[in-house]
Every structure is written in structure tokens, then in C-alpha cells.
C-alpha atoms as a PDB file:
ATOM      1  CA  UNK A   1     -15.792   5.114  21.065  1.00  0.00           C
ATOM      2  CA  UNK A   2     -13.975   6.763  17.937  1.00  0.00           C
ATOM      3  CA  UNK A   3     -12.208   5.296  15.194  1.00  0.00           C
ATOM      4  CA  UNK A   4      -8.796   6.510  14.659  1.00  0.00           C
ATOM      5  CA  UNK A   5      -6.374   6.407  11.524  1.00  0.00           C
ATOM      6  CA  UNK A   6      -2.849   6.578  12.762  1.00  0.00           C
ATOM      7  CA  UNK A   7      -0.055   6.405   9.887  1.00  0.00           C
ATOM      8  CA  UNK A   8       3.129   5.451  10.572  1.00  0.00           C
ATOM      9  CA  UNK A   9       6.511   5.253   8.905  1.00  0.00           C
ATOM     10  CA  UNK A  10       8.766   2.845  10.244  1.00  0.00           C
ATOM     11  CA  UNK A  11      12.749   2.346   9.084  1.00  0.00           C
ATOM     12  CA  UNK A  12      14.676  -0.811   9.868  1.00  0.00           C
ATOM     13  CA  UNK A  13      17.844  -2.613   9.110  1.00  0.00           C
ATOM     14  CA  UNK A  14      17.518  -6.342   8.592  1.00  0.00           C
ATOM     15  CA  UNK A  15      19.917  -8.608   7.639  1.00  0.00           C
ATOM     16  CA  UNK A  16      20.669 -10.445   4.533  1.00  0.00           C
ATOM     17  CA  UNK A  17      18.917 -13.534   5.587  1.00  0.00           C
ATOM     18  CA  UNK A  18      15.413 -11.409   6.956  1.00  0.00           C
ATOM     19  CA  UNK A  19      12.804 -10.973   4.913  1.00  0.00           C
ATOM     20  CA  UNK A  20      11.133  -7.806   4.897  1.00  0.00           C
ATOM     21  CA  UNK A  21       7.399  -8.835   3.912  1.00  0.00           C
ATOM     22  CA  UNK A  22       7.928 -11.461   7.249  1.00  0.00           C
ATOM     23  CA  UNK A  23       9.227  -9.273   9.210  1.00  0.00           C
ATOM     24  CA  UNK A  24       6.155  -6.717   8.907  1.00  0.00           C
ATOM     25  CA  UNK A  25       3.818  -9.072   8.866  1.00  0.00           C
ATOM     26  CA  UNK A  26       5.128 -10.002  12.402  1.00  0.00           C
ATOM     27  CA  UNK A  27       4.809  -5.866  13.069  1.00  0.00           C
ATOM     28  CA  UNK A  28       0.914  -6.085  12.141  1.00  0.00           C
ATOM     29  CA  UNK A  29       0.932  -9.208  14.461  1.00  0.00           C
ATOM     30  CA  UNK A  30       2.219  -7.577  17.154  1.00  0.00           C
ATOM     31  CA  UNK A  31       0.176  -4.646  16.658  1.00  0.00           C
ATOM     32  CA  UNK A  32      -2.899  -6.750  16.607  1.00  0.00           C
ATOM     33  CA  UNK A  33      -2.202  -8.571  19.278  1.00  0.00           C
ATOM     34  CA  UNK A  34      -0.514  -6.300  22.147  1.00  0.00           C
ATOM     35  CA  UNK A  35      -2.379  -3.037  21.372  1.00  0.00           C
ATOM     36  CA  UNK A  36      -5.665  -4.691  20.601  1.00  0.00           C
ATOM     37  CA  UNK A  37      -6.412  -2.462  16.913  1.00  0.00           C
ATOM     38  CA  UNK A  38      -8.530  -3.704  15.057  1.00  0.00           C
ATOM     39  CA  UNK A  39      -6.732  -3.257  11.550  1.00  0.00           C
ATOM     40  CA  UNK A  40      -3.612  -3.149  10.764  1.00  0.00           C
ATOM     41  CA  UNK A  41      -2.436  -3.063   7.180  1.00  0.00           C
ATOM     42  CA  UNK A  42       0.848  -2.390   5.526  1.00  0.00           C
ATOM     43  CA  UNK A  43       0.318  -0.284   2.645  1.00  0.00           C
ATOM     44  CA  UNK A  44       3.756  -0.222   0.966  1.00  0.00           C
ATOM     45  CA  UNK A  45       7.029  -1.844   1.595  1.00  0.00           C
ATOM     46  CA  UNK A  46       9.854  -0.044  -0.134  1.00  0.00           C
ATOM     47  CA  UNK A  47      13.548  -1.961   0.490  1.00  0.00           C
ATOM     48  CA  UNK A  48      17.259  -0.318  -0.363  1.00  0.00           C
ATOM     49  CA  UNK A  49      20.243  -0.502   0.917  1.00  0.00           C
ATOM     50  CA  UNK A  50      20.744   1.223   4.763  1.00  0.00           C
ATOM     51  CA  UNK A  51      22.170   4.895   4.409  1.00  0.00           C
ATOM     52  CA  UNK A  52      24.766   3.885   6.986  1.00  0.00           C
ATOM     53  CA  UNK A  53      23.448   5.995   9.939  1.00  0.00           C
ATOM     54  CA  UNK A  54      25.161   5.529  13.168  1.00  0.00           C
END
């Protein structure tokens, strides 16, 4: 079996009262735990304001 590095960027509107760092965290989680990977890691967490796409 081969190891594979897949990189994703993922975009997401929370609300006010969400925290971002929680709410990846539970991403990794459910990574982890539904897709059986063995590591999942999040490398940077950048938060602004939504660009108000439709």
C-alpha cells in the first residue's frame, strides 16, 4: 500500500459565535474517523470577512 499526500483548500462561512480553530479540528476528526487516514493536519488557518458570494 502507498502513502498519499492530498492537499486541500477548503472555504467556509461560520457564524459569529463559531470558532474557526473548533470547527477544523472537528474537519480533521471527521477525516480521521470516516475516511480512516492516518494524518490529518491543518497547516494554516487564515480568517476574513466572507466575499459575499451567492
Amino acid at each position: 500500500m502507498s502513502a498519499v499526500d492530498i492537499y486541500l483548500k477548503v472555504e467556509a462561512d461560520l457564524d459569529e459565535s463559531e470558532n474557526a480553530r473548533r470547527f477544523a479540528a472537528e474537519l480533521c476528526r471527521i477525516l480521521e474517523r470516516v475516511y480512516g487516514v492516518r494524518k490529518v493536519e491543518v497547516m494554516s488557518l487564515h480568517e476574513g470577512e466572507s466575499e459575499g458570494r451567492a
